[in-house]
C-alpha atoms as a PDB file:
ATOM      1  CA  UNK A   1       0.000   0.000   0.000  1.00  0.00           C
ATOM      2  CA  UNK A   2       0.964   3.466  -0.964  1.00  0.00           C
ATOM      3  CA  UNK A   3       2.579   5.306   2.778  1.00  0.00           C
ATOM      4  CA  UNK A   4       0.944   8.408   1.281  1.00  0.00           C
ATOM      5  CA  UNK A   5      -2.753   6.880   0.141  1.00  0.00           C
ATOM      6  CA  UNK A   6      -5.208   9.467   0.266  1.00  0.00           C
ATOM      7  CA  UNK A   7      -7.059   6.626   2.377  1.00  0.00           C
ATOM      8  CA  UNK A   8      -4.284   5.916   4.781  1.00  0.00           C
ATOM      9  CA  UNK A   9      -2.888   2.732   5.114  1.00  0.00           C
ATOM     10  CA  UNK A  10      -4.024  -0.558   7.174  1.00  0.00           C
ATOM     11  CA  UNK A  11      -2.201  -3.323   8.612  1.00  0.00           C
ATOM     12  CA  UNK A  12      -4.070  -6.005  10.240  1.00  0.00           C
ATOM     13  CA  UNK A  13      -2.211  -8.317  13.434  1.00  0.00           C
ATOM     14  CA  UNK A  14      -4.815 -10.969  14.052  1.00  0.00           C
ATOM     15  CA  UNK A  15      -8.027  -9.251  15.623  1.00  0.00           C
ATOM     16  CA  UNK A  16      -6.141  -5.785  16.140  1.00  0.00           C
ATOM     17  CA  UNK A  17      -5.620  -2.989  13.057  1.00  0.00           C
ATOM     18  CA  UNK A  18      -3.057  -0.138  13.338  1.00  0.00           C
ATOM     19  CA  UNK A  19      -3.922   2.560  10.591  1.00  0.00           C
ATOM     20  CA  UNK A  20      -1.452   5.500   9.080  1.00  0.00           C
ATOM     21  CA  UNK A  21      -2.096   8.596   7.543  1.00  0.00           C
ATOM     22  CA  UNK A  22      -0.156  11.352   5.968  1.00  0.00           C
ATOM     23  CA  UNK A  23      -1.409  15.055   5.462  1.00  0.00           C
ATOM     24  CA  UNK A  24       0.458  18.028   4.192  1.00  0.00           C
ATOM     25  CA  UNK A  25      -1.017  21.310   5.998  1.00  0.00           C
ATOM     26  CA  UNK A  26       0.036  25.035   4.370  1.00  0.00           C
ATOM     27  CA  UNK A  27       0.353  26.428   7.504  1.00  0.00           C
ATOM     28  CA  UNK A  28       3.146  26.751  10.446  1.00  0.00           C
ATOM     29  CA  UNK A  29       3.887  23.412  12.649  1.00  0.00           C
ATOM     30  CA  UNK A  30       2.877  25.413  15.490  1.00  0.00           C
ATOM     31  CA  UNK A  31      -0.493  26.229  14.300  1.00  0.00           C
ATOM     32  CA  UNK A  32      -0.967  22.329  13.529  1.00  0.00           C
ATOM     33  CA  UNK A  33       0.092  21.747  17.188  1.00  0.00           C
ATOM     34  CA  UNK A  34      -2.384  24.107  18.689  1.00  0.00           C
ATOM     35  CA  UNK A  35      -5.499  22.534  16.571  1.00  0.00           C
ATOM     36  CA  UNK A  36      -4.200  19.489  17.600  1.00  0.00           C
ATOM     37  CA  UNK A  37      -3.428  20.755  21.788  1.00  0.00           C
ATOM     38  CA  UNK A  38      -5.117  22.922  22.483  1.00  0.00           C
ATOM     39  CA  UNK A  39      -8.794  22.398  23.369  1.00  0.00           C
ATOM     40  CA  UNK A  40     -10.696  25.322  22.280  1.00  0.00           C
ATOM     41  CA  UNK A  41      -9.326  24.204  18.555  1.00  0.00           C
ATOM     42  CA  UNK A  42      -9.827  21.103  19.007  1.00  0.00           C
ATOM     43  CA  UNK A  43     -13.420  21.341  19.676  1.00  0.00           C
ATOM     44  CA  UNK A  44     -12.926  23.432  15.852  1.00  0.00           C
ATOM     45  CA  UNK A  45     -12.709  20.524  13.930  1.00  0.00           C
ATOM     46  CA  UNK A  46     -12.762  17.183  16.430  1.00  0.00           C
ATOM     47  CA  UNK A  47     -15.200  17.930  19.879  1.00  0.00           C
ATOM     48  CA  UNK A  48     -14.915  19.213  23.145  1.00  0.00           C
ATOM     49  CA  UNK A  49     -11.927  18.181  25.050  1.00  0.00           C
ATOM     50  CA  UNK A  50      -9.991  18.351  28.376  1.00  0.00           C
ATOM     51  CA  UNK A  51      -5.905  17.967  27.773  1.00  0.00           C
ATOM     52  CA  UNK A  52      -3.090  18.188  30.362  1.00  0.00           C
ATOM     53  CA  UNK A  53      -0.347  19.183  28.588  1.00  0.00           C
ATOM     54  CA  UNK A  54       2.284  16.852  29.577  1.00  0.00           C
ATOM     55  CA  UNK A  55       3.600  13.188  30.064  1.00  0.00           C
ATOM     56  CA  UNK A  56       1.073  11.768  32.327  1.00  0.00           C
ATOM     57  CA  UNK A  57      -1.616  14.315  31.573  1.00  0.00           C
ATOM     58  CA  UNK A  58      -5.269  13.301  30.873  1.00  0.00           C
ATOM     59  CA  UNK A  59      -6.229  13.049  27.275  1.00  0.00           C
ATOM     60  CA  UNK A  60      -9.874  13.510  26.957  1.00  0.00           C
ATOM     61  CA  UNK A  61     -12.165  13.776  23.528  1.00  0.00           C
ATOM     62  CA  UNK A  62     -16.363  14.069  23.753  1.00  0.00           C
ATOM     63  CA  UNK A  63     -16.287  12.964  19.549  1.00  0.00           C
ATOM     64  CA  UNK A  64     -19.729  11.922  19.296  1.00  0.00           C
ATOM     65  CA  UNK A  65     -21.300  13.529  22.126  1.00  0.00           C
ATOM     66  CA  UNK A  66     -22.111  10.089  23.927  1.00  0.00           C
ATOM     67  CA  UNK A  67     -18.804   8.090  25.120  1.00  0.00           C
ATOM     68  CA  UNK A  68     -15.344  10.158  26.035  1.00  0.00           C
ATOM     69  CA  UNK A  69     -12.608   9.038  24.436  1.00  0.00           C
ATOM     70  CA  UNK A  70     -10.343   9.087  27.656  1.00  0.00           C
ATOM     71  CA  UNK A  71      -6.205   8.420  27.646  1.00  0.00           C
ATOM     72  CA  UNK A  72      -3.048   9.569  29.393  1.00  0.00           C
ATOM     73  CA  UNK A  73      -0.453  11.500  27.595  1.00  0.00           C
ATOM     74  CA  UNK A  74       2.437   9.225  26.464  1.00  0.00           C
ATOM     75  CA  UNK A  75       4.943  11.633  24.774  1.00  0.00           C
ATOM     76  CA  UNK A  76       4.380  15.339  24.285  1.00  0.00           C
ATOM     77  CA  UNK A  77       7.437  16.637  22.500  1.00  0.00           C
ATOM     78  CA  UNK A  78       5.840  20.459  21.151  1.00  0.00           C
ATOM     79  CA  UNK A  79       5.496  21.304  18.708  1.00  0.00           C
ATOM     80  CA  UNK A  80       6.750  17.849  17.089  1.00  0.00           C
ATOM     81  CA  UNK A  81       5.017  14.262  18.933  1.00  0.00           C
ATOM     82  CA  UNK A  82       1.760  13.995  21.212  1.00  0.00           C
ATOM     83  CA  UNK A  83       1.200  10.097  21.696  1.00  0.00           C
ATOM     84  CA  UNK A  84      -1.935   9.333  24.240  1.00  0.00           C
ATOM     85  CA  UNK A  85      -3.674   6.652  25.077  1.00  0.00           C
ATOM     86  CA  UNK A  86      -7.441   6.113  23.480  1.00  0.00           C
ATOM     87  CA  UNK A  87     -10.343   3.983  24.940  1.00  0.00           C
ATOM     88  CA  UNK A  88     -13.957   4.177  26.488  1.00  0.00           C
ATOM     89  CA  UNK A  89     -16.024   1.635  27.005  1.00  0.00           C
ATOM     90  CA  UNK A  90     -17.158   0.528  23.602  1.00  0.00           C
ATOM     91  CA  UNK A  91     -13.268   0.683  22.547  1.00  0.00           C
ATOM     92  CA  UNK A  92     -10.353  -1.239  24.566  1.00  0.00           C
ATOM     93  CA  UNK A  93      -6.895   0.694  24.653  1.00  0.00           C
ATOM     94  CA  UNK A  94      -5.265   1.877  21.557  1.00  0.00           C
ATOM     95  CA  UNK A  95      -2.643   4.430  20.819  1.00  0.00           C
ATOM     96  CA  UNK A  96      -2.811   7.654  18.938  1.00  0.00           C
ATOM     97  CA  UNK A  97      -0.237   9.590  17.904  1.00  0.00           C
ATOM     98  CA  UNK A  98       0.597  12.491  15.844  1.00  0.00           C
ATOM     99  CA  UNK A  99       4.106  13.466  14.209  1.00  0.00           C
ATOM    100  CA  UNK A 100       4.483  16.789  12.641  1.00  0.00           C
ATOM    101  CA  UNK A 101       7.628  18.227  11.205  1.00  0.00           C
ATOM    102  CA  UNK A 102       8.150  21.294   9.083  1.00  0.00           C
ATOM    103  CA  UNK A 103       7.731  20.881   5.074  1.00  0.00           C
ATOM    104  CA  UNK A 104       8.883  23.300   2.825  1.00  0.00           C
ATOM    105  CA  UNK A 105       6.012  26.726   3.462  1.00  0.00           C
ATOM    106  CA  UNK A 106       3.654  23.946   5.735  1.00  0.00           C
ATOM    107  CA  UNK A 107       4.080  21.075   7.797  1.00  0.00           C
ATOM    108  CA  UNK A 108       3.693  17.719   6.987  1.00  0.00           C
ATOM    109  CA  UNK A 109       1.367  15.407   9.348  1.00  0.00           C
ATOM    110  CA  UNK A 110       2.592  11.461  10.311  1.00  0.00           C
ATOM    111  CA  UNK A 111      -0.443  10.237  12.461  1.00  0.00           C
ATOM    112  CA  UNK A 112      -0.869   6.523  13.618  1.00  0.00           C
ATOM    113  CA  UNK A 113      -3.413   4.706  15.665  1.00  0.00           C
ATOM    114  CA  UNK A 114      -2.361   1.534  16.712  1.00  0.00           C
ATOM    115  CA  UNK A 115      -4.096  -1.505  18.274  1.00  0.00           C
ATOM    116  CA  UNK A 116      -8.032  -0.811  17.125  1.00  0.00           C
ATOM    117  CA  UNK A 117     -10.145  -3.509  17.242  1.00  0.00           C
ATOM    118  CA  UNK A 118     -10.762  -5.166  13.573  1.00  0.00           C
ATOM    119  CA  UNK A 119     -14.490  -5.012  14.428  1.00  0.00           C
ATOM    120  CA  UNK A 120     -14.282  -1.506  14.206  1.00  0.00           C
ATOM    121  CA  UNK A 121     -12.125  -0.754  11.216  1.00  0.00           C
ATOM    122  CA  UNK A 122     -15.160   0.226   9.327  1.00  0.00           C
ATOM    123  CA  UNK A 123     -15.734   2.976  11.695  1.00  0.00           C
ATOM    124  CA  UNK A 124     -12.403   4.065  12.572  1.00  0.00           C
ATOM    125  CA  UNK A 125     -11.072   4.323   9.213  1.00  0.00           C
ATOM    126  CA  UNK A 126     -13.689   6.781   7.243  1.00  0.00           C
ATOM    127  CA  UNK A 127     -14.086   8.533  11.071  1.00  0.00           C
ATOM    128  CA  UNK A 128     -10.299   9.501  11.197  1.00  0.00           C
ATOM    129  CA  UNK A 129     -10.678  10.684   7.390  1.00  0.00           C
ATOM    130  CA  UNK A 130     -13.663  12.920   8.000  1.00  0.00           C
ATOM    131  CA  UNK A 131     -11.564  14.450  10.903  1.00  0.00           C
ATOM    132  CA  UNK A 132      -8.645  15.340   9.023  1.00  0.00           C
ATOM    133  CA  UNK A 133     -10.591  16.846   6.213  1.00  0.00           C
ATOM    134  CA  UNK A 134     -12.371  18.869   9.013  1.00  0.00           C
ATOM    135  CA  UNK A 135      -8.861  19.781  10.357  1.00  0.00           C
ATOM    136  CA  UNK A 136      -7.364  20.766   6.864  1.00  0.00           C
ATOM    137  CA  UNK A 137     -10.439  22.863   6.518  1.00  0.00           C
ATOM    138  CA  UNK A 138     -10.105  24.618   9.584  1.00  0.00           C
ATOM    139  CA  UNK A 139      -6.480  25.386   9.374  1.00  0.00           C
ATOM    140  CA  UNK A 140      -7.289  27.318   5.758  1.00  0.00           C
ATOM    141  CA  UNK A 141      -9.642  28.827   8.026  1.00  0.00           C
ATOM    142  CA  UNK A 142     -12.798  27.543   5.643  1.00  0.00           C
ATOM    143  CA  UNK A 143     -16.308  27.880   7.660  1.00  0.00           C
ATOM    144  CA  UNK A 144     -17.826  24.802   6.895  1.00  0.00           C
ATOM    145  CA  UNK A 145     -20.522  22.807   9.190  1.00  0.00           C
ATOM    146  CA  UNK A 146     -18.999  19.793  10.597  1.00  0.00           C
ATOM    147  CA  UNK A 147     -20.996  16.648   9.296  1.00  0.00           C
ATOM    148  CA  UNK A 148     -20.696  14.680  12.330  1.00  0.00           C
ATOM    149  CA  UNK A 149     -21.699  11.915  10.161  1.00  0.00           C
ATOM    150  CA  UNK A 150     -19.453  12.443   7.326  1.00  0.00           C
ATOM    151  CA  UNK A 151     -17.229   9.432   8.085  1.00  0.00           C
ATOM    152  CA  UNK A 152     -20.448   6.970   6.583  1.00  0.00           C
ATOM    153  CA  UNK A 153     -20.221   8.184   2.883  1.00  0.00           C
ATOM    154  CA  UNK A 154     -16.766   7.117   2.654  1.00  0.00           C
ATOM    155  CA  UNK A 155     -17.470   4.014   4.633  1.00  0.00           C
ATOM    156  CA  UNK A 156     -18.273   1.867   1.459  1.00  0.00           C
ATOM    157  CA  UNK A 157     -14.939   3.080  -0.161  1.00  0.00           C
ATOM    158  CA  UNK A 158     -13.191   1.729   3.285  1.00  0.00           C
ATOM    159  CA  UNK A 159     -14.898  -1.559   2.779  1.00  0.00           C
ATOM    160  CA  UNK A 160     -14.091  -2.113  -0.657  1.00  0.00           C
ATOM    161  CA  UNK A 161     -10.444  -0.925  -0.899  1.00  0.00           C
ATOM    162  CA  UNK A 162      -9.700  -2.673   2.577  1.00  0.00           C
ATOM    163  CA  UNK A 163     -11.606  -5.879   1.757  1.00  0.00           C
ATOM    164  CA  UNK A 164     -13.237  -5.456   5.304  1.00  0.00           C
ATOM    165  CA  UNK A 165     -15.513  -8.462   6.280  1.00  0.00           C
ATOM    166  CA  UNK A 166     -17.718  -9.117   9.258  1.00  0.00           C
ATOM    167  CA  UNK A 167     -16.975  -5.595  10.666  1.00  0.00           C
ATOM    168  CA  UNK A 168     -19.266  -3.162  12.255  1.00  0.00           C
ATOM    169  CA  UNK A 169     -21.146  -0.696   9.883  1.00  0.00           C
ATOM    170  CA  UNK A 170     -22.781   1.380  13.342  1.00  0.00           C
ATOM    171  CA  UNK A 171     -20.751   2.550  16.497  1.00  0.00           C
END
């Protein structure tokens, strides 16, 4: 698979997936930091959050309105690595993280989540795809309604290109 697939890439380890996407942003790394730290922008393009900037610090995400995303800061290296922890209790412990480094007149975005349930690759996949088109669209400061259910148009693509089978289709 292509490392810079407009779809990310997917690599399955029995009943866990870890998925990878790359985004270029025209704007400074520490602008892409801040929408990515700081919670008033990250309730911009993602939902309301609670972060403790540091190793240690809670990591908290209200994506859906329903079930926090909760975590603990792994590695926060600003304005370069945030790594947290990601779970609730519909979703076991995974890792996100984000790598940014300067590019050129932007900076270029590395992000991984590691360790997601198989089940839910039908979900995570599109969702993560729908939030970095929200996040591209905030940093060229477009005003555009979030679609908080965005993620399920591209959810067929998912299922095709990724061959998905016996997955979940609803959170």
């Amino acid at each position: 698979m292509a490392v810079n697939d407009e779809l990310g890439t997917f690599s399955r380890r029995q009943d866990r997936i870890d998925v990878r996407f790359e985004r270029f942003y025209a704007r400074p790394i520490e602008t892409v930091w801040s929408a990515l730290t700081q919670p008033e922008r990250l309730a911009d393009w993602m939902g309301a959050a609670i972060v403790e900037p540091r190793v240690g610090g809670r990591f908290e995400l209200m994506v859906d309105g329903s079930h926090p995303m909760t975590g603990v800061v792994r590695q926060w290296d600003p304005p370069h690595v945030l790594e947290f922890g990601w779970s609730n209790t519909h979703a076991p412990q995974s890792v996100v993280r984000y790598e940014l480094q300067t590019k050129g007149e932007g900076t270029w975005l590395v992000f991984t989540h590691q360790g997601i349930p198989y089940a839910s690759s039908a979900l995570m996949l599109p969702g993560w795809h729908d939030f970095f088109e929200h996040l591209g669209a905030m940093l060229a400061e477009v005003v555009t309604p979030v679609d908080q259910n965005g993620w399920r148009k591209r959810q067929a693509v998912y299922i095709q290109h990724y061959d998905l089978k016996g997955v979940n289709l609803t959170p």
